[in-house]
PDB file of N, CA and C in Angstrom:
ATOM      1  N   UNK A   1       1.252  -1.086   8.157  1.00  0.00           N
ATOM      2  CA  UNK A   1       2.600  -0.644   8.468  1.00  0.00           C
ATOM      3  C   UNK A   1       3.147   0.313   7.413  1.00  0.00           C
ATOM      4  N   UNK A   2       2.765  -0.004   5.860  1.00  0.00           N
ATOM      5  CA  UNK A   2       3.639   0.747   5.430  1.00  0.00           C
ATOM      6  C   UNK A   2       2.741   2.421   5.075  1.00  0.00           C
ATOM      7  N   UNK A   3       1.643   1.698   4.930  1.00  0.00           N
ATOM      8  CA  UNK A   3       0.878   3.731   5.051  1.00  0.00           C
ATOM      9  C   UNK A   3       1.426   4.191   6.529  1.00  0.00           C
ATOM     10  N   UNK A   4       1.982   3.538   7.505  1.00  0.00           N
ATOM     11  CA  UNK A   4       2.202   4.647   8.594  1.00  0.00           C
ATOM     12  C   UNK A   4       3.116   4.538   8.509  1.00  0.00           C
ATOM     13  N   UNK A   5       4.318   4.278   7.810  1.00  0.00           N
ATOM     14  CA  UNK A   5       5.459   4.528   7.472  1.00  0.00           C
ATOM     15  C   UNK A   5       5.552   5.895   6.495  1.00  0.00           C
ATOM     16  N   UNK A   6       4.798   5.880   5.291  1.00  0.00           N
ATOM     17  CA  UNK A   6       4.346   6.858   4.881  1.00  0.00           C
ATOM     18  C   UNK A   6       3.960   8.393   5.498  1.00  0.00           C
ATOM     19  N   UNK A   7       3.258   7.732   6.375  1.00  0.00           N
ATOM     20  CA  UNK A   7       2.844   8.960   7.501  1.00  0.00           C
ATOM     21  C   UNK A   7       3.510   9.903   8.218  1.00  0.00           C
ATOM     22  N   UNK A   8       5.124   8.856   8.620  1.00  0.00           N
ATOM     23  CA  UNK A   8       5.596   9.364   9.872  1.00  0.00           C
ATOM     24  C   UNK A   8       7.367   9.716   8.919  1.00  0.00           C
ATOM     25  N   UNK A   9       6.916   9.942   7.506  1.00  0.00           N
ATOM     26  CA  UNK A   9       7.889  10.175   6.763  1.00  0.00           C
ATOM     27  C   UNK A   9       8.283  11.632   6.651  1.00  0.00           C
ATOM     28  N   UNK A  10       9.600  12.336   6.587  1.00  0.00           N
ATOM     29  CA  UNK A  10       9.867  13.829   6.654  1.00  0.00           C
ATOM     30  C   UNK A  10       8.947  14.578   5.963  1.00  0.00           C
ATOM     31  N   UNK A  11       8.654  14.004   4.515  1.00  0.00           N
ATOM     32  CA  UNK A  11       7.899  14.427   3.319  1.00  0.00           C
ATOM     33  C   UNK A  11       6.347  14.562   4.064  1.00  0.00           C
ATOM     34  N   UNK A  12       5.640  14.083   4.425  1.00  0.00           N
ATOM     35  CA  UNK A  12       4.381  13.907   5.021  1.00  0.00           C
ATOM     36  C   UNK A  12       4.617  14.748   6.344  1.00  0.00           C
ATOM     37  N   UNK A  13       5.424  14.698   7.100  1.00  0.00           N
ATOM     38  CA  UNK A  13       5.850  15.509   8.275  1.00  0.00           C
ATOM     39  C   UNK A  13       6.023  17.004   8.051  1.00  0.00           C
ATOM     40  N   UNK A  14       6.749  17.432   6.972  1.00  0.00           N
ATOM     41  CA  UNK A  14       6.837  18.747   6.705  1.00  0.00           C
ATOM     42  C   UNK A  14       5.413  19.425   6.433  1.00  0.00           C
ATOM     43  N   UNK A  15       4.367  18.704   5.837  1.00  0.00           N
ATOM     44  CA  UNK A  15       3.208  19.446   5.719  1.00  0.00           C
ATOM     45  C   UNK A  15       2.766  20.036   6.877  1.00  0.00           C
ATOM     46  N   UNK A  16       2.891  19.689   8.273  1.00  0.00           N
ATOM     47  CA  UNK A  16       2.553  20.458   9.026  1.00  0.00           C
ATOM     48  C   UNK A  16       1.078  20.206   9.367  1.00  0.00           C
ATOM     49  N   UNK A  17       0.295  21.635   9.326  1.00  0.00           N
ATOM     50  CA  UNK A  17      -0.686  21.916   9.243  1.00  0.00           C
ATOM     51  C   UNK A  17      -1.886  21.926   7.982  1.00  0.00           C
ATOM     52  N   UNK A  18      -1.091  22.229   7.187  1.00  0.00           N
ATOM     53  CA  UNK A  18      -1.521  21.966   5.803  1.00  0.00           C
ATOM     54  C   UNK A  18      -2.621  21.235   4.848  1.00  0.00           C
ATOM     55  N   UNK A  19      -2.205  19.518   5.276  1.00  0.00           N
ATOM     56  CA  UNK A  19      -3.329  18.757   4.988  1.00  0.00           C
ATOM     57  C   UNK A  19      -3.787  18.649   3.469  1.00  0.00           C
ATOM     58  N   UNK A  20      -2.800  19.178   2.808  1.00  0.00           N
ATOM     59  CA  UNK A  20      -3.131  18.466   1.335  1.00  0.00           C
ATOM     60  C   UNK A  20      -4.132  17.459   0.839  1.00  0.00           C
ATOM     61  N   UNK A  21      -4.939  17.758  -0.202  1.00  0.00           N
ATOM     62  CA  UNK A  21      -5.694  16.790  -0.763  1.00  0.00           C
ATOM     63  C   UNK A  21      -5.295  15.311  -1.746  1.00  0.00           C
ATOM     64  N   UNK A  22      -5.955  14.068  -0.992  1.00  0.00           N
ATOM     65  CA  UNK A  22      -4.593  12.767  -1.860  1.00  0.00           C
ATOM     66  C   UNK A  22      -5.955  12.311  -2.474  1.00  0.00           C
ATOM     67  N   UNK A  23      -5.463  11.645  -3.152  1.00  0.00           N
ATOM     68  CA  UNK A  23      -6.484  10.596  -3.945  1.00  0.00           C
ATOM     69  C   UNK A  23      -5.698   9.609  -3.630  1.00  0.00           C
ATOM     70  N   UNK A  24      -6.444   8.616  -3.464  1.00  0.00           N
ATOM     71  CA  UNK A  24      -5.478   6.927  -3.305  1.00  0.00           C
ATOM     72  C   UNK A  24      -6.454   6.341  -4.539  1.00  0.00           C
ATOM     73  N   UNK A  25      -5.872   5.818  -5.551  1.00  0.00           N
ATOM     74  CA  UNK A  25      -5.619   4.890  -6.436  1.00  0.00           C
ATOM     75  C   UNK A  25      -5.608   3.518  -6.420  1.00  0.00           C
ATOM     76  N   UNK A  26      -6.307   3.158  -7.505  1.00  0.00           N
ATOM     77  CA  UNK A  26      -6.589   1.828  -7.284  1.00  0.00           C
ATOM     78  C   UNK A  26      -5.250   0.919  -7.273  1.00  0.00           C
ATOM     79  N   UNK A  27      -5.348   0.104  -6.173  1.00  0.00           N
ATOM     80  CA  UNK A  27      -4.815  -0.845  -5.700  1.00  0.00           C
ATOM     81  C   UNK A  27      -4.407  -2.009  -6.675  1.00  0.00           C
ATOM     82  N   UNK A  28      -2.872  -2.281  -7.212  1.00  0.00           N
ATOM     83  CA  UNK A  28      -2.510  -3.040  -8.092  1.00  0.00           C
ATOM     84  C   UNK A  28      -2.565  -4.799  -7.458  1.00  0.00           C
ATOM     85  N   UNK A  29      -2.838  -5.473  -8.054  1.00  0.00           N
ATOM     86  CA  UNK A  29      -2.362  -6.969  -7.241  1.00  0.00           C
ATOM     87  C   UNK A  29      -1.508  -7.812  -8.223  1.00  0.00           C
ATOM     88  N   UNK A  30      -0.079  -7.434  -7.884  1.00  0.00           N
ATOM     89  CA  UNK A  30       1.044  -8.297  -8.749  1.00  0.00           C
ATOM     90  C   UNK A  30       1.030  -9.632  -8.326  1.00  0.00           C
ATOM     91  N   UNK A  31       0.255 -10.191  -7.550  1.00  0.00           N
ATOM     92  CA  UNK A  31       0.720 -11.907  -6.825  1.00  0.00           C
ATOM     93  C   UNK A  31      -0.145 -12.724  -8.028  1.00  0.00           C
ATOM     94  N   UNK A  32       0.228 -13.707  -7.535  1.00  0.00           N
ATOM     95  CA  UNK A  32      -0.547 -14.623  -8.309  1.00  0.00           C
ATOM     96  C   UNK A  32      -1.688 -15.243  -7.443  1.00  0.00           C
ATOM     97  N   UNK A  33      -2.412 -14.497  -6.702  1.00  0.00           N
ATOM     98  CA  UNK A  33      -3.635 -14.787  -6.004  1.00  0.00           C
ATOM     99  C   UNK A  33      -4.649 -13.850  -6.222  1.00  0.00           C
ATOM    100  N   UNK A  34      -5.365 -14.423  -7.113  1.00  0.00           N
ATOM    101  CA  UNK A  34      -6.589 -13.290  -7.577  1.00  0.00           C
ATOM    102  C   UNK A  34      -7.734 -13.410  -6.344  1.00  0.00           C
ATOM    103  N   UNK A  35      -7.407 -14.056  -5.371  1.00  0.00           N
ATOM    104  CA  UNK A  35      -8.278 -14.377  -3.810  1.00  0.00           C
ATOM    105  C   UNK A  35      -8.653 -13.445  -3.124  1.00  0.00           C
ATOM    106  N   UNK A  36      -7.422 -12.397  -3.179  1.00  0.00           N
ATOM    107  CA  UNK A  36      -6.797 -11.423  -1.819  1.00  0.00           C
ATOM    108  C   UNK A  36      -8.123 -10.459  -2.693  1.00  0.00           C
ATOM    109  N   UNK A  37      -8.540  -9.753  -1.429  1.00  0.00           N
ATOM    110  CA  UNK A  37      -9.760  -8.541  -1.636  1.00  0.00           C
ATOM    111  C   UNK A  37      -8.544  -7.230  -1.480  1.00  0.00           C
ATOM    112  N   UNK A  38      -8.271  -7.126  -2.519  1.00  0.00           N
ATOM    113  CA  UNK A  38      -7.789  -5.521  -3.292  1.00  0.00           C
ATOM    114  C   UNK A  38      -8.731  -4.140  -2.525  1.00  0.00           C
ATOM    115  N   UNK A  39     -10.005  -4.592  -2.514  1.00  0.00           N
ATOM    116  CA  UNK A  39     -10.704  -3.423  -2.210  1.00  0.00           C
ATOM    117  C   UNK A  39     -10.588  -2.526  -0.479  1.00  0.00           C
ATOM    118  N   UNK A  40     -10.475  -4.450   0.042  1.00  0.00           N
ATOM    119  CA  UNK A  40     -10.619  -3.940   1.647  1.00  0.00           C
ATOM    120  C   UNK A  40      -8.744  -3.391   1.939  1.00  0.00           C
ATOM    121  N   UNK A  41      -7.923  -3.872   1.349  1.00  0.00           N
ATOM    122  CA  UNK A  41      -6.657  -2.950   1.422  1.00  0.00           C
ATOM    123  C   UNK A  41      -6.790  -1.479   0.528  1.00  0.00           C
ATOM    124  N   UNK A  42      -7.135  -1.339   0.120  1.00  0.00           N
ATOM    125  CA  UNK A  42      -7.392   0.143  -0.094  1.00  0.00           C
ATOM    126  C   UNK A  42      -8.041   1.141   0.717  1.00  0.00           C
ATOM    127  N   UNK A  43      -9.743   0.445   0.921  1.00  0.00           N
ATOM    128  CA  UNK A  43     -10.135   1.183   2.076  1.00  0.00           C
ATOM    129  C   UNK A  43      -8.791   1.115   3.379  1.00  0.00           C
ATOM    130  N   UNK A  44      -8.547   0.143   3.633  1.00  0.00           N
ATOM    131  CA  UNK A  44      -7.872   0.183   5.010  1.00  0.00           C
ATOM    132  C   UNK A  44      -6.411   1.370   4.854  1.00  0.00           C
ATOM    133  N   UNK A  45      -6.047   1.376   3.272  1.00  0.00           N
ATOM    134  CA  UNK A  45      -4.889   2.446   3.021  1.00  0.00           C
ATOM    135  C   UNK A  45      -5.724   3.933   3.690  1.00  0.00           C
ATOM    136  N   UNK A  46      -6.944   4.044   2.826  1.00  0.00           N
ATOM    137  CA  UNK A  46      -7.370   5.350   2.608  1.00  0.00           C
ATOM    138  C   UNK A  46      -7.968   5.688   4.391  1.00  0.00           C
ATOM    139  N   UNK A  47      -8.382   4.625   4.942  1.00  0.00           N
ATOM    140  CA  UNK A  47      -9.009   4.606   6.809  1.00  0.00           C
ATOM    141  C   UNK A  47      -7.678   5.005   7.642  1.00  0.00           C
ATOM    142  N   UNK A  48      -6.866   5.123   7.213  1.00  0.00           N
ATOM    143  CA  UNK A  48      -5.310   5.095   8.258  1.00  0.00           C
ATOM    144  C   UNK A  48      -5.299   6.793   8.176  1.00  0.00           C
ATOM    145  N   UNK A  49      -5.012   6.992   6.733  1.00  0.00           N
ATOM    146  CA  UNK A  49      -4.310   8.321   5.870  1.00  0.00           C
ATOM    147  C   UNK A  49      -5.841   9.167   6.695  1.00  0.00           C
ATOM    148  N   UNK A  50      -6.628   8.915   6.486  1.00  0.00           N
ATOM    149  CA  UNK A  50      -8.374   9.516   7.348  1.00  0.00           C
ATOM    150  C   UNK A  50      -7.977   9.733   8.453  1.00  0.00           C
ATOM    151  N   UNK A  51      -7.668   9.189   9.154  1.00  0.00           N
ATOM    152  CA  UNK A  51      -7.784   9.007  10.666  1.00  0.00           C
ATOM    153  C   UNK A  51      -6.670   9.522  10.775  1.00  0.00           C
ATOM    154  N   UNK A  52      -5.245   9.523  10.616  1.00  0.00           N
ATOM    155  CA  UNK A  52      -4.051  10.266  10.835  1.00  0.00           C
ATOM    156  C   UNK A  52      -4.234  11.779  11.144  1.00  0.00           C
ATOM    157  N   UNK A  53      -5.744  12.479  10.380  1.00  0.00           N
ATOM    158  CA  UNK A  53      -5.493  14.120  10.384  1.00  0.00           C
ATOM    159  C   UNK A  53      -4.554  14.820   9.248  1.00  0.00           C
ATOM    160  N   UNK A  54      -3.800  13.876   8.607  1.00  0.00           N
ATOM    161  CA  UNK A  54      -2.269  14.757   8.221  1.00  0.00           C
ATOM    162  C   UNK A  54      -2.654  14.995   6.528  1.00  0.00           C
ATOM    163  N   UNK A  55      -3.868  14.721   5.936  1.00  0.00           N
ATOM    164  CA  UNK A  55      -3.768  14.876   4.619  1.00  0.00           C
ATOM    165  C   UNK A  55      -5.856  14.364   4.323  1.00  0.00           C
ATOM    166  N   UNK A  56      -6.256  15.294   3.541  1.00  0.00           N
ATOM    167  CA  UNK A  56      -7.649  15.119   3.448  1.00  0.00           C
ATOM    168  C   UNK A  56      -7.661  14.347   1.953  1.00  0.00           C
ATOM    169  N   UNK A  57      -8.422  13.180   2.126  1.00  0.00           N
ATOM    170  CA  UNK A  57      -9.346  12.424   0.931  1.00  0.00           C
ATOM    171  C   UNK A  57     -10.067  12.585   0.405  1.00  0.00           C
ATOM    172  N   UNK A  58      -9.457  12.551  -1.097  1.00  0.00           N
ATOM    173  CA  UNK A  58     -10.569  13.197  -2.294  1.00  0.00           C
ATOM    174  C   UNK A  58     -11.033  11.979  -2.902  1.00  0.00           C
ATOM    175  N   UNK A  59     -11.847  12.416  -3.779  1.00  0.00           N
ATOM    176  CA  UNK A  59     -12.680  10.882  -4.661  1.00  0.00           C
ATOM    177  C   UNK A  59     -11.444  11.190  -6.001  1.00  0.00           C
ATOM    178  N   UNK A  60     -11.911   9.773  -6.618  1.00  0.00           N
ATOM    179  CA  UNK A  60     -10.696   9.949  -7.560  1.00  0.00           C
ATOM    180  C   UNK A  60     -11.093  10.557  -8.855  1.00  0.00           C
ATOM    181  N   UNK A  61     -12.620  11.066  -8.653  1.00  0.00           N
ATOM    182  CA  UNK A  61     -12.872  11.942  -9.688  1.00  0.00           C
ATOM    183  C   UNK A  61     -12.836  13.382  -9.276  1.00  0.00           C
ATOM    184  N   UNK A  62     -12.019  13.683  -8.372  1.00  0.00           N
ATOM    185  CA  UNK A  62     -11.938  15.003  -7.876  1.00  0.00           C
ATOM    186  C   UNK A  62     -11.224  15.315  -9.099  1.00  0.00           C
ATOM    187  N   UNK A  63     -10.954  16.751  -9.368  1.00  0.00           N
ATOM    188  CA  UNK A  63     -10.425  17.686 -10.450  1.00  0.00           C
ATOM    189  C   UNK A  63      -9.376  18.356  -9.551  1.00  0.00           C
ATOM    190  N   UNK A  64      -9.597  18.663  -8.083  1.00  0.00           N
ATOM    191  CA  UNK A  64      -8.368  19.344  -7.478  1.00  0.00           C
ATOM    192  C   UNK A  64      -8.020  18.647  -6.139  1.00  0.00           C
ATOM    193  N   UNK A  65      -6.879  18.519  -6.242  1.00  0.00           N
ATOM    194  CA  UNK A  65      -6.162  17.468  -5.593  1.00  0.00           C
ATOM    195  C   UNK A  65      -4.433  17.553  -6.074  1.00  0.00           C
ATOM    196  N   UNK A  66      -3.671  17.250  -4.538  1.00  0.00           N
ATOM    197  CA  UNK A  66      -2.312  17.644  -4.760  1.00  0.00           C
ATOM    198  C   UNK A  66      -1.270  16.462  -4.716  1.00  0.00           C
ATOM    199  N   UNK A  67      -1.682  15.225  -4.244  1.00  0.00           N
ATOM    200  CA  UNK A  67      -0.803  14.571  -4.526  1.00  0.00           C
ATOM    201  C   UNK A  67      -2.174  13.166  -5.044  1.00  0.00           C
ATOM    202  N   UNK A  68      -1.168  11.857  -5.644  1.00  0.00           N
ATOM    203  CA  UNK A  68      -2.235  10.849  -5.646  1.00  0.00           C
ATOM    204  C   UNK A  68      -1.197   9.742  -5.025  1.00  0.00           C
ATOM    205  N   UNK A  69      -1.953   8.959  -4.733  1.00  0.00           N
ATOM    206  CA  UNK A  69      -0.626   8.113  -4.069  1.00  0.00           C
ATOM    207  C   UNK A  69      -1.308   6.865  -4.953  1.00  0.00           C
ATOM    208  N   UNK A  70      -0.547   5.807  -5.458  1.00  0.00           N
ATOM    209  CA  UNK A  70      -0.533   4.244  -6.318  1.00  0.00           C
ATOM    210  C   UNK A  70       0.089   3.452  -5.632  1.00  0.00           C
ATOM    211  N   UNK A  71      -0.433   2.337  -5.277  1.00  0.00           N
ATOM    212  CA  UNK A  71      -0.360   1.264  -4.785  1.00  0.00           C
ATOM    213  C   UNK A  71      -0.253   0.028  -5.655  1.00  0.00           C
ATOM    214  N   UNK A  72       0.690  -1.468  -4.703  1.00  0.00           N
ATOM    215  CA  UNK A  72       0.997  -2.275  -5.814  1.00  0.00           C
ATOM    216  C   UNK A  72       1.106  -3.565  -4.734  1.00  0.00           C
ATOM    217  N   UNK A  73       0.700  -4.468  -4.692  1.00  0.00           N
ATOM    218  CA  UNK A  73       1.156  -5.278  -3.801  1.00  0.00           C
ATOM    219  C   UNK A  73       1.562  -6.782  -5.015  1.00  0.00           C
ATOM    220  N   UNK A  74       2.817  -6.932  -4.549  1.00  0.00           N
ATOM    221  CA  UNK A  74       3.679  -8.017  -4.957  1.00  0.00           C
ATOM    222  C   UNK A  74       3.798  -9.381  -4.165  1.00  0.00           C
ATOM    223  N   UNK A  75       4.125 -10.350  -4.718  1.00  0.00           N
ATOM    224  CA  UNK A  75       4.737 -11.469  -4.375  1.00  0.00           C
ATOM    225  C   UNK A  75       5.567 -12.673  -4.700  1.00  0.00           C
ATOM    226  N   UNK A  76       6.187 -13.431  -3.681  1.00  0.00           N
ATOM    227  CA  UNK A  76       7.157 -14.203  -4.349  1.00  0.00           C
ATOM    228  C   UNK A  76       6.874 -15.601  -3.665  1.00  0.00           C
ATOM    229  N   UNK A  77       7.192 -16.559  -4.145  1.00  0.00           N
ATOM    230  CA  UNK A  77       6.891 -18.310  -3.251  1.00  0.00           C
ATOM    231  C   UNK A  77       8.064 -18.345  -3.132  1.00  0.00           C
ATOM    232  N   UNK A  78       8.753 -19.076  -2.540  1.00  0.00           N
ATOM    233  CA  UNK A  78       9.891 -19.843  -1.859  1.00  0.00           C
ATOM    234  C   UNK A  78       9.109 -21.145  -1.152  1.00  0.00           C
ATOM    235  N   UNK A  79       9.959 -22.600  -1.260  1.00  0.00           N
ATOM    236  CA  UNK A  79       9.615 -23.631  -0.261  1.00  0.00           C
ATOM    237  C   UNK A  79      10.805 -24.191   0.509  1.00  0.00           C
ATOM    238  N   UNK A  80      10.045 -24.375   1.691  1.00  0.00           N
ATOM    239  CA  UNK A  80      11.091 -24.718   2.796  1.00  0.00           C
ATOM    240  C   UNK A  80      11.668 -25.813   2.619  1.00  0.00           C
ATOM    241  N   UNK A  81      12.485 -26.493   3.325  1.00  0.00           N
ATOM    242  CA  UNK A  81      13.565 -27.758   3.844  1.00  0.00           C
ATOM    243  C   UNK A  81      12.181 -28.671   3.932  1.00  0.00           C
ATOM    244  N   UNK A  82      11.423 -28.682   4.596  1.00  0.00           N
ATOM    245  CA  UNK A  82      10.638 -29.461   4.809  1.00  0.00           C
ATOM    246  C   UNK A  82       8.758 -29.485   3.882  1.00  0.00           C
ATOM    247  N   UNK A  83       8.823 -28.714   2.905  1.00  0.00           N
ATOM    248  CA  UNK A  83       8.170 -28.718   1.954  1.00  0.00           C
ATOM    249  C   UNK A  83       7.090 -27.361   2.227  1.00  0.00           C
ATOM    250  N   UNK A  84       7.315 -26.864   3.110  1.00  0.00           N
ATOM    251  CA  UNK A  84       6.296 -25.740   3.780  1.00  0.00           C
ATOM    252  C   UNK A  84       6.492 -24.869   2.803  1.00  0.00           C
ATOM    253  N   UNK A  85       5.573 -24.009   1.769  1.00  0.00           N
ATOM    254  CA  UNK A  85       5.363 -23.109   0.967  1.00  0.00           C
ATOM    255  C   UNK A  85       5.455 -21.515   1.535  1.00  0.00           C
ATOM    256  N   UNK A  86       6.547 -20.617   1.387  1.00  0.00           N
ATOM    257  CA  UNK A  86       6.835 -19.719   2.182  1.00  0.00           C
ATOM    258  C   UNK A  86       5.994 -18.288   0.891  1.00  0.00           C
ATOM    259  N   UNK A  87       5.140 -17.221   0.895  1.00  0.00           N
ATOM    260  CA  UNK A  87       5.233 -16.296   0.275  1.00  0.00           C
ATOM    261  C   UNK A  87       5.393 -15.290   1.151  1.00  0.00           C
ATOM    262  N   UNK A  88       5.876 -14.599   0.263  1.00  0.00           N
ATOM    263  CA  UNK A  88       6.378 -13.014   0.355  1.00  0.00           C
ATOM    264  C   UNK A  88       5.710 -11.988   0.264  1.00  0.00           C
ATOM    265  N   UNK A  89       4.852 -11.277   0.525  1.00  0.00           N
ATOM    266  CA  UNK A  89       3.649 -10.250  -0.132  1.00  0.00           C
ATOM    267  C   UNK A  89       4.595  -8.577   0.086  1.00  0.00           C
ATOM    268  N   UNK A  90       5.190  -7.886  -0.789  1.00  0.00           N
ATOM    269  CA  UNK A  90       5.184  -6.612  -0.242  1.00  0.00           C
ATOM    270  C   UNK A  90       4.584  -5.532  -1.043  1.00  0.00           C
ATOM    271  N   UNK A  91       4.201  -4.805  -0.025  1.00  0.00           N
ATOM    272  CA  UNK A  91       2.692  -3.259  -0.586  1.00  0.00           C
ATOM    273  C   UNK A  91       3.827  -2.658  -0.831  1.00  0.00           C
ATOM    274  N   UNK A  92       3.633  -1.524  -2.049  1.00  0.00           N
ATOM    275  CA  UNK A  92       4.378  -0.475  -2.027  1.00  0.00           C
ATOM    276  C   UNK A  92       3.201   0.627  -2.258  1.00  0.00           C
ATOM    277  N   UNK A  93       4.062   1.695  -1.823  1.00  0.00           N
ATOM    278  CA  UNK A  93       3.089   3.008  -2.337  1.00  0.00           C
ATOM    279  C   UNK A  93       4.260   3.680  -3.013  1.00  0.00           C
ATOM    280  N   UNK A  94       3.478   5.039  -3.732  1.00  0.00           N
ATOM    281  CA  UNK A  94       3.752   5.810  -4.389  1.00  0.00           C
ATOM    282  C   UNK A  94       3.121   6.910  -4.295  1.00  0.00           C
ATOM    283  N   UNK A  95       3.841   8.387  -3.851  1.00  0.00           N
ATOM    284  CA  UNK A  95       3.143   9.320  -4.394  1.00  0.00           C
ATOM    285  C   UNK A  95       3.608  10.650  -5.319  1.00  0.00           C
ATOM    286  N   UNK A  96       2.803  11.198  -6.295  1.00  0.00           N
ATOM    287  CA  UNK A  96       3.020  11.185  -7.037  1.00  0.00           C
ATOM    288  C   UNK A  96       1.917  13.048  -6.784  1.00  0.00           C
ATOM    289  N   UNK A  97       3.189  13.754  -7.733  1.00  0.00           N
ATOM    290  CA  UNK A  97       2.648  15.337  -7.379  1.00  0.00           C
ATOM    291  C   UNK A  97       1.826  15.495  -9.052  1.00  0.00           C
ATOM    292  N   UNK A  98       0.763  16.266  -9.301  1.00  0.00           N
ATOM    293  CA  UNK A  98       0.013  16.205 -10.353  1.00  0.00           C
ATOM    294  C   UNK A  98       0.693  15.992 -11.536  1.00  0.00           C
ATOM    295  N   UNK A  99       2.074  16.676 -11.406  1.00  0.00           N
ATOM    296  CA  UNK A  99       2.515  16.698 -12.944  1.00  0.00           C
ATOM    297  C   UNK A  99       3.372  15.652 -12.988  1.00  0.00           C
ATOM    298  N   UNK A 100       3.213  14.570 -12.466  1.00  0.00           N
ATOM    299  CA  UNK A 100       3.528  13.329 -12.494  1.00  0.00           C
ATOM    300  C   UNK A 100       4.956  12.449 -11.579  1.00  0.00           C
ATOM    301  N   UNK A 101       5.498  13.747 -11.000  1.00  0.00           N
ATOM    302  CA  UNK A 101       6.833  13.647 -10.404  1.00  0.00           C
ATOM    303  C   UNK A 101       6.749  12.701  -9.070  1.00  0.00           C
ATOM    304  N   UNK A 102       7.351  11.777  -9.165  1.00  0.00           N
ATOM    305  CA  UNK A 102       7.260  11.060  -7.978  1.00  0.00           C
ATOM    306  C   UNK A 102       7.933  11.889  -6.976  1.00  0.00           C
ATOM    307  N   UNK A 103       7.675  11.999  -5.588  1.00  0.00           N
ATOM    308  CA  UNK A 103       7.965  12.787  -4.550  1.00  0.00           C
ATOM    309  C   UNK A 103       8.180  11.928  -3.195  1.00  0.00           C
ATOM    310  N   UNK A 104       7.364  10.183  -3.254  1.00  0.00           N
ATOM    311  CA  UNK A 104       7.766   9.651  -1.786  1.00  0.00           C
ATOM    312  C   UNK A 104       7.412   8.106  -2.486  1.00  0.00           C
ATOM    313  N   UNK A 105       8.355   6.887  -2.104  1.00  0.00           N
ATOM    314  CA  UNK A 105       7.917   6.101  -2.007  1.00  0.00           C
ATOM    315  C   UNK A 105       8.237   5.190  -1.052  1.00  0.00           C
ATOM    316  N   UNK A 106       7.435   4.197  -0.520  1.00  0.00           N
ATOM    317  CA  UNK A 106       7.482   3.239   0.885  1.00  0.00           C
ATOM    318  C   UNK A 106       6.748   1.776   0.444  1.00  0.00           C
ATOM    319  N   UNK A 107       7.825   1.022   1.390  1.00  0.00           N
ATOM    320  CA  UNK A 107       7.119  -0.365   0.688  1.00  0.00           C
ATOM    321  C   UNK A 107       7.636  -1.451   2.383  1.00  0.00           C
ATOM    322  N   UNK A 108       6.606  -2.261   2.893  1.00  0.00           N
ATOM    323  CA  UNK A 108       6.470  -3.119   3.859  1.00  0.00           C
ATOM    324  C   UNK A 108       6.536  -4.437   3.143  1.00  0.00           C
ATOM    325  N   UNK A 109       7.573  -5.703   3.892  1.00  0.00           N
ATOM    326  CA  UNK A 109       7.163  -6.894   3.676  1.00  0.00           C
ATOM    327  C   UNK A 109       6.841  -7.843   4.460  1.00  0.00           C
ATOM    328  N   UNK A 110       5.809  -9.033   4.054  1.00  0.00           N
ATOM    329  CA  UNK A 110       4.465  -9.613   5.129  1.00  0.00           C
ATOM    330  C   UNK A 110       5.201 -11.013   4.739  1.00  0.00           C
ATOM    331  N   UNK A 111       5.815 -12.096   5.332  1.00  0.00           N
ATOM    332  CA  UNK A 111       5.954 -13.597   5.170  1.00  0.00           C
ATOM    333  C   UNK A 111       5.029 -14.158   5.800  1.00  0.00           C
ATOM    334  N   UNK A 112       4.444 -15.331   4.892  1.00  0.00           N
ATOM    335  CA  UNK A 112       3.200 -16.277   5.370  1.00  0.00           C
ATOM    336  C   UNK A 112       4.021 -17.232   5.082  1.00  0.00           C
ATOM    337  N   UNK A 113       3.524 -18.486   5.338  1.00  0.00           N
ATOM    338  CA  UNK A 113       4.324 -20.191   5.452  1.00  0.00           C
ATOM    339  C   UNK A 113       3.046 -20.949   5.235  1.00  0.00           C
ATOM    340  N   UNK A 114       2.706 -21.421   4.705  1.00  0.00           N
ATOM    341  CA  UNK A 114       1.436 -22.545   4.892  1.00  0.00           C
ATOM    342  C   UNK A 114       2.360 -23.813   4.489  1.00  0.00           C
ATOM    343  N   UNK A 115       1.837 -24.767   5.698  1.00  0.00           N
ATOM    344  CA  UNK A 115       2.314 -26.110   5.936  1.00  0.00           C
ATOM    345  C   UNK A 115       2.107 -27.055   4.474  1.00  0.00           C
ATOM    346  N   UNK A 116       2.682 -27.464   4.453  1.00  0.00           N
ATOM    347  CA  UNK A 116       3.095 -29.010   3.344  1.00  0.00           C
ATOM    348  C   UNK A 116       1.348 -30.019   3.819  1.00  0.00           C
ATOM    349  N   UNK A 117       1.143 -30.213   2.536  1.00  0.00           N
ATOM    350  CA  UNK A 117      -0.249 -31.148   2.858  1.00  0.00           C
ATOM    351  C   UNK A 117       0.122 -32.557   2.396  1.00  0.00           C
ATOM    352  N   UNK A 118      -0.400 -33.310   3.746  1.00  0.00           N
ATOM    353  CA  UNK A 118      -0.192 -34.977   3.783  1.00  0.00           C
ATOM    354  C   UNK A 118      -1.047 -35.578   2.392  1.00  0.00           C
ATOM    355  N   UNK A 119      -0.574 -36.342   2.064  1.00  0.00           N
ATOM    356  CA  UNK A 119      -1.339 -36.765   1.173  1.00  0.00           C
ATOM    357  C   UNK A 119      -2.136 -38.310   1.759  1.00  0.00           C
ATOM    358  N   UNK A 120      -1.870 -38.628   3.151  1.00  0.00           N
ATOM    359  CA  UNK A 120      -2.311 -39.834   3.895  1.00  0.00           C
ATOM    360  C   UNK A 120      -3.156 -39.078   4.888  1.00  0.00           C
TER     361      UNK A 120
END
């Protein structure tokens, strides 16, 4: 959701035809779940931004390249009335023009609940 939020943003829209070169950046993981595969949300960032048409993918050792976009995914716990463990996960992006100027940022949030465990 939020790379095609990204996508369907004025900033990304004005390119047009254009198609600028991005690097996507490694994928931050602020939660406290070192579980979550970092890697397959990145590919899946960089498979959207691919498939859109609207901007071509460079390696991140490219030398020319016009924007980079940084990624961060966060989270928060909350527990329910009835002991159910609620987190919060939200991705943000960032992109960011070579000389470091931020130019767009977008951020989606995901609620999960996992049930209270019986101890009987």
């Amino acid at each position: 959701k939020v790379t095609n939020k990204m996508l369907a943003s004025p900033l990304v829209q004005k390119w047009g035809t254009r198609r600028p070169r991005l690097i996507v950046g490694d994928l931050r993981n602020n939660t406290d779940n070192e579980n979550i595969r970092m890697r397959d949300l990145h590919d899946r960032i960089e498979e959207v931004i691919f498939n859109s048409g609207l901007a071509r993918i460079v390696d991140r050792s490219a030398l020319s390249f016009d924007y980079i976009i940084k990624s961060e995914l966060n989270s928060t716990r909350q527990y329910g009335r009835h002991g159910e463990e609620l987190a919060n996960f939200t991705l943000q992006l960032k992109m960011f023009k070579l000389n470091g100027e931020l130019v767009g940022q977008w951020s989606d949030d995901l609620m999960l609940a996992k049930a209270k465990r019986s101890m009987f």
